[in-house]
C-alpha atoms as a PDB file:
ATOM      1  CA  UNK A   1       0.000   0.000   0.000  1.00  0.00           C
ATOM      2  CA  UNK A   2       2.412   2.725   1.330  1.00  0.00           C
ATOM      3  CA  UNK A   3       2.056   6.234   2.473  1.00  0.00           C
ATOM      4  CA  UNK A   4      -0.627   8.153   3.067  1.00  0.00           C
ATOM      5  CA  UNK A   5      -0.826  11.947   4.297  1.00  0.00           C
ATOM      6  CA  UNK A   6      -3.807  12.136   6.893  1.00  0.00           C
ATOM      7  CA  UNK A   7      -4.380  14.874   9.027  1.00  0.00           C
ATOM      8  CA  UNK A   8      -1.268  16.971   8.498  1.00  0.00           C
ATOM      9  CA  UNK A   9       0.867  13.503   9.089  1.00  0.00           C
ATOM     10  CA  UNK A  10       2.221  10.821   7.304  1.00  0.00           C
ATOM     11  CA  UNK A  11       1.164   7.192   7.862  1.00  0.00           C
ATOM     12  CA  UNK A  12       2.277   3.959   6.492  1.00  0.00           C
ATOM     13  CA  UNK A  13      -0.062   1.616   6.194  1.00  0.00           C
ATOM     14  CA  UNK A  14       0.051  -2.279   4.440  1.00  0.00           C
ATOM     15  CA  UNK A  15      -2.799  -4.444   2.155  1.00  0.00           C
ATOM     16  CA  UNK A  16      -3.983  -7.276   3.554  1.00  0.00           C
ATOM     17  CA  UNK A  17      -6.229  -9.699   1.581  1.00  0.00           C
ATOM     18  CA  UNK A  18      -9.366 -10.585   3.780  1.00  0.00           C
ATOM     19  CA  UNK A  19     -11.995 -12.927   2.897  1.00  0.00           C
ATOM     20  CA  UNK A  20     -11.768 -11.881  -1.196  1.00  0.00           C
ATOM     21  CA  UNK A  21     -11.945  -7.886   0.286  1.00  0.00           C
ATOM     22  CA  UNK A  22      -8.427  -5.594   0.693  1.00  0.00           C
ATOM     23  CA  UNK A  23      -8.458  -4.177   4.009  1.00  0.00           C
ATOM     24  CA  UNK A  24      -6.050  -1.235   5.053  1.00  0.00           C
ATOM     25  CA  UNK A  25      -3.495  -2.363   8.021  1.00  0.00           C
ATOM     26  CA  UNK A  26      -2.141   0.414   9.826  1.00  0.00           C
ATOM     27  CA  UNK A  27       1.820  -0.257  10.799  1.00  0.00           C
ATOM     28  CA  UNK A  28       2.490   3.663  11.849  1.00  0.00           C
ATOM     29  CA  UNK A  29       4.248   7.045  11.336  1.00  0.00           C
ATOM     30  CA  UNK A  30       7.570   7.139  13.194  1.00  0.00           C
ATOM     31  CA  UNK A  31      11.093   4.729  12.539  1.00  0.00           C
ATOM     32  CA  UNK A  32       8.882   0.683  13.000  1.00  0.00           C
ATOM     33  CA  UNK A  33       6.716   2.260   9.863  1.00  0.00           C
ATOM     34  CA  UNK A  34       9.829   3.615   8.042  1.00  0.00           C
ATOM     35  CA  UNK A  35      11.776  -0.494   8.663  1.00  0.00           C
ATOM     36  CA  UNK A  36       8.370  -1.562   7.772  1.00  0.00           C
ATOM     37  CA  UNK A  37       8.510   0.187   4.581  1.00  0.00           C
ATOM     38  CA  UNK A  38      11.719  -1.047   3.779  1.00  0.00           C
ATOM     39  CA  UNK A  39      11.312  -4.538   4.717  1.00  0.00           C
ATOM     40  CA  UNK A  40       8.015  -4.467   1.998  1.00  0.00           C
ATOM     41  CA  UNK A  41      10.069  -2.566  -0.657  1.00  0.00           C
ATOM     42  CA  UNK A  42      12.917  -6.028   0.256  1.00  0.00           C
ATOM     43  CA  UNK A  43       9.991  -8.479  -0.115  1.00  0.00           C
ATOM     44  CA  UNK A  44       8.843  -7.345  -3.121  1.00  0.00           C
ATOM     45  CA  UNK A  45      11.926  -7.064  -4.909  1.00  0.00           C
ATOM     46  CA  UNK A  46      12.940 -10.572  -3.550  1.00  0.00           C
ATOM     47  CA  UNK A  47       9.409 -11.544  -5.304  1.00  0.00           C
ATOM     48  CA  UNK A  48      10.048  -9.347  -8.430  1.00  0.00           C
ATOM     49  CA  UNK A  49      13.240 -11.164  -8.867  1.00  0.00           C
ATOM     50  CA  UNK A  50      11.668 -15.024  -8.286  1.00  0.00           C
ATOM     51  CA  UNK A  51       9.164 -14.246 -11.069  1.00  0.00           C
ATOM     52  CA  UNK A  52      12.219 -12.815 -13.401  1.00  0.00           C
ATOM     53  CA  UNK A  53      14.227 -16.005 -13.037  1.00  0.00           C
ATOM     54  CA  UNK A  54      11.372 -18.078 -13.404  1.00  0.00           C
ATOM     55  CA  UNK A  55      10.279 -16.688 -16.721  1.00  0.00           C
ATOM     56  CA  UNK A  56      13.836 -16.579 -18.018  1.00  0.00           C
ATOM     57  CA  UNK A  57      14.237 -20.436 -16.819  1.00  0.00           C
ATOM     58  CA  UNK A  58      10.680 -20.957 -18.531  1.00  0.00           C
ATOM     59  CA  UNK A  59      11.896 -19.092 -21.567  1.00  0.00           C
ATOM     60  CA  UNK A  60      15.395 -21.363 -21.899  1.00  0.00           C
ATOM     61  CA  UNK A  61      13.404 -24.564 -21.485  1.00  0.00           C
ATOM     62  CA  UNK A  62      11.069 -23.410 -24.632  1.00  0.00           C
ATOM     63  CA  UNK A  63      14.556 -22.747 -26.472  1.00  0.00           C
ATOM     64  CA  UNK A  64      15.629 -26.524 -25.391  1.00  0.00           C
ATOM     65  CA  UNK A  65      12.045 -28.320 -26.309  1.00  0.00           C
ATOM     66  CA  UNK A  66      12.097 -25.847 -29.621  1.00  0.00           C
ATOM     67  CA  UNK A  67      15.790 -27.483 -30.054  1.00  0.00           C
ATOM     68  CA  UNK A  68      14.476 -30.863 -29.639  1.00  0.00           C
ATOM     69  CA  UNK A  69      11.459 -30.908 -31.910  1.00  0.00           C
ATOM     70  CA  UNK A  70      12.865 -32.189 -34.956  1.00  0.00           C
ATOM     71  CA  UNK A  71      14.265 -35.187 -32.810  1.00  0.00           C
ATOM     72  CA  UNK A  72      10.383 -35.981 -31.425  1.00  0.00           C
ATOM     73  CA  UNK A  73       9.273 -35.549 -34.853  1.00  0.00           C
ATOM     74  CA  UNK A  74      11.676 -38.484 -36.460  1.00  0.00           C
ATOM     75  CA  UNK A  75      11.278 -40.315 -33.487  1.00  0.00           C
ATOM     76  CA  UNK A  76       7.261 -40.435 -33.880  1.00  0.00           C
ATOM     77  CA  UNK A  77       7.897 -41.047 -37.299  1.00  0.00           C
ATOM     78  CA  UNK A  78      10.234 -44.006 -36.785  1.00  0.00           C
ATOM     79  CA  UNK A  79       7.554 -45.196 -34.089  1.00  0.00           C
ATOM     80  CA  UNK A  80       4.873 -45.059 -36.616  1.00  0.00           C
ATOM     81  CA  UNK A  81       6.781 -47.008 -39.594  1.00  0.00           C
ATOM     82  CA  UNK A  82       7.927 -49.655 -37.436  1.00  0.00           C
ATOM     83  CA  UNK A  83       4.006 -50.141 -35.735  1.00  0.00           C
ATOM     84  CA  UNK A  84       2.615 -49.659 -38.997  1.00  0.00           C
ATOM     85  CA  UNK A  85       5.343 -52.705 -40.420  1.00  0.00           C
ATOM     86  CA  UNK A  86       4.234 -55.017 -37.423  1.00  0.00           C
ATOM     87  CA  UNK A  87       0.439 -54.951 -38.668  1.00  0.00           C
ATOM     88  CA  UNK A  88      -1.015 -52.230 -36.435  1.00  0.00           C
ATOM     89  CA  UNK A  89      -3.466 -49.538 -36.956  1.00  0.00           C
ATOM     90  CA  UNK A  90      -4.784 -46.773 -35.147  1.00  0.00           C
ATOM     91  CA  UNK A  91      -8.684 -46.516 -35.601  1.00  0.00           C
ATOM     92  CA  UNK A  92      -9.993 -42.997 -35.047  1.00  0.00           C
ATOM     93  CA  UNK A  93      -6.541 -41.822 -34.000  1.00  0.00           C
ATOM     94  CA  UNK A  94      -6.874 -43.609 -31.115  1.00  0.00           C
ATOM     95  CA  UNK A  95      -4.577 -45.964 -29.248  1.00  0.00           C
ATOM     96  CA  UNK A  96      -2.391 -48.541 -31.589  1.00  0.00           C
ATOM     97  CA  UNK A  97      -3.565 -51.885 -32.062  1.00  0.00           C
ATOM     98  CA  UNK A  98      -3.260 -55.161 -34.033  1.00  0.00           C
ATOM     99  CA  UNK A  99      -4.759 -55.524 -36.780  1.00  0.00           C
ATOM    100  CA  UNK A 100      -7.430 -58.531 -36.252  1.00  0.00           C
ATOM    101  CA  UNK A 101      -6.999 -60.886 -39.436  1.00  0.00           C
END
C-alpha cells in the first residue's frame, strides 16, 4: 500500500487480503513504519526477482524443447513405420492396435 498523508501527518499503512476484500493495516508514522517500509520494498523485490528467473528459466526450457522438436518428430515417425510394419493400426486416431486378421 504505502504512504498516506492524513491529518497533516504521514502514515504507512500495508494491504492485507481478507476474505476476497483488501483491508487497510495500519503499521504507523515514526522509525517501526519507516523499517516496515523497507522490509516491503525487500519483499517485493525478492518476489520481483523469483518471477524474473522463473520466466527466463521458462523461456530457456522453450529454447531446449524448440531445439528438440525435430528429434520428437523423427522419433514419432520411426515409431509409426515400425508399428505400422508389425500390422497395427490406429482406428480414429486412437490408441495402436493389431490388426485382427
Amino acid at each position: 500500500m504505502g504512504w498516506e498523508q492524513r491529518n497533516g501527518g504521514t502514515y504507512y499503512y500495508t494491504a492485507k487480503r481478507v476474505g476476497g476484500r483488501v483491508v487497510k493495516q495500519y503499521v504507523g508514522s515514526g522509525v517501526i513504519a519507516e523499517l516496515t517500509a523497507q522490509l516491503d520494498d525487500l519483499n517485493r523485490a525478492e518476489r520481483a526477482r523469483a518471477v524474473e528467473e522463473e520466466r527466463h528459466e521458462r523461456e530457456s526450457l522453450s529454447a531446449l524443447a524448440a531445439s528438440l522438436a525435430p528429434l520428437n518428430d523423427w522419433a514419432d515417425a520411426a515409431t509409426t513405420a515400425a508399428l505400422i510394419v508389425a500390422g497395427c493400426h490406429r482406428p480414429k486416431r486412437g490408441q495402436w492396435r493389431r490388426r485382427r486378421v
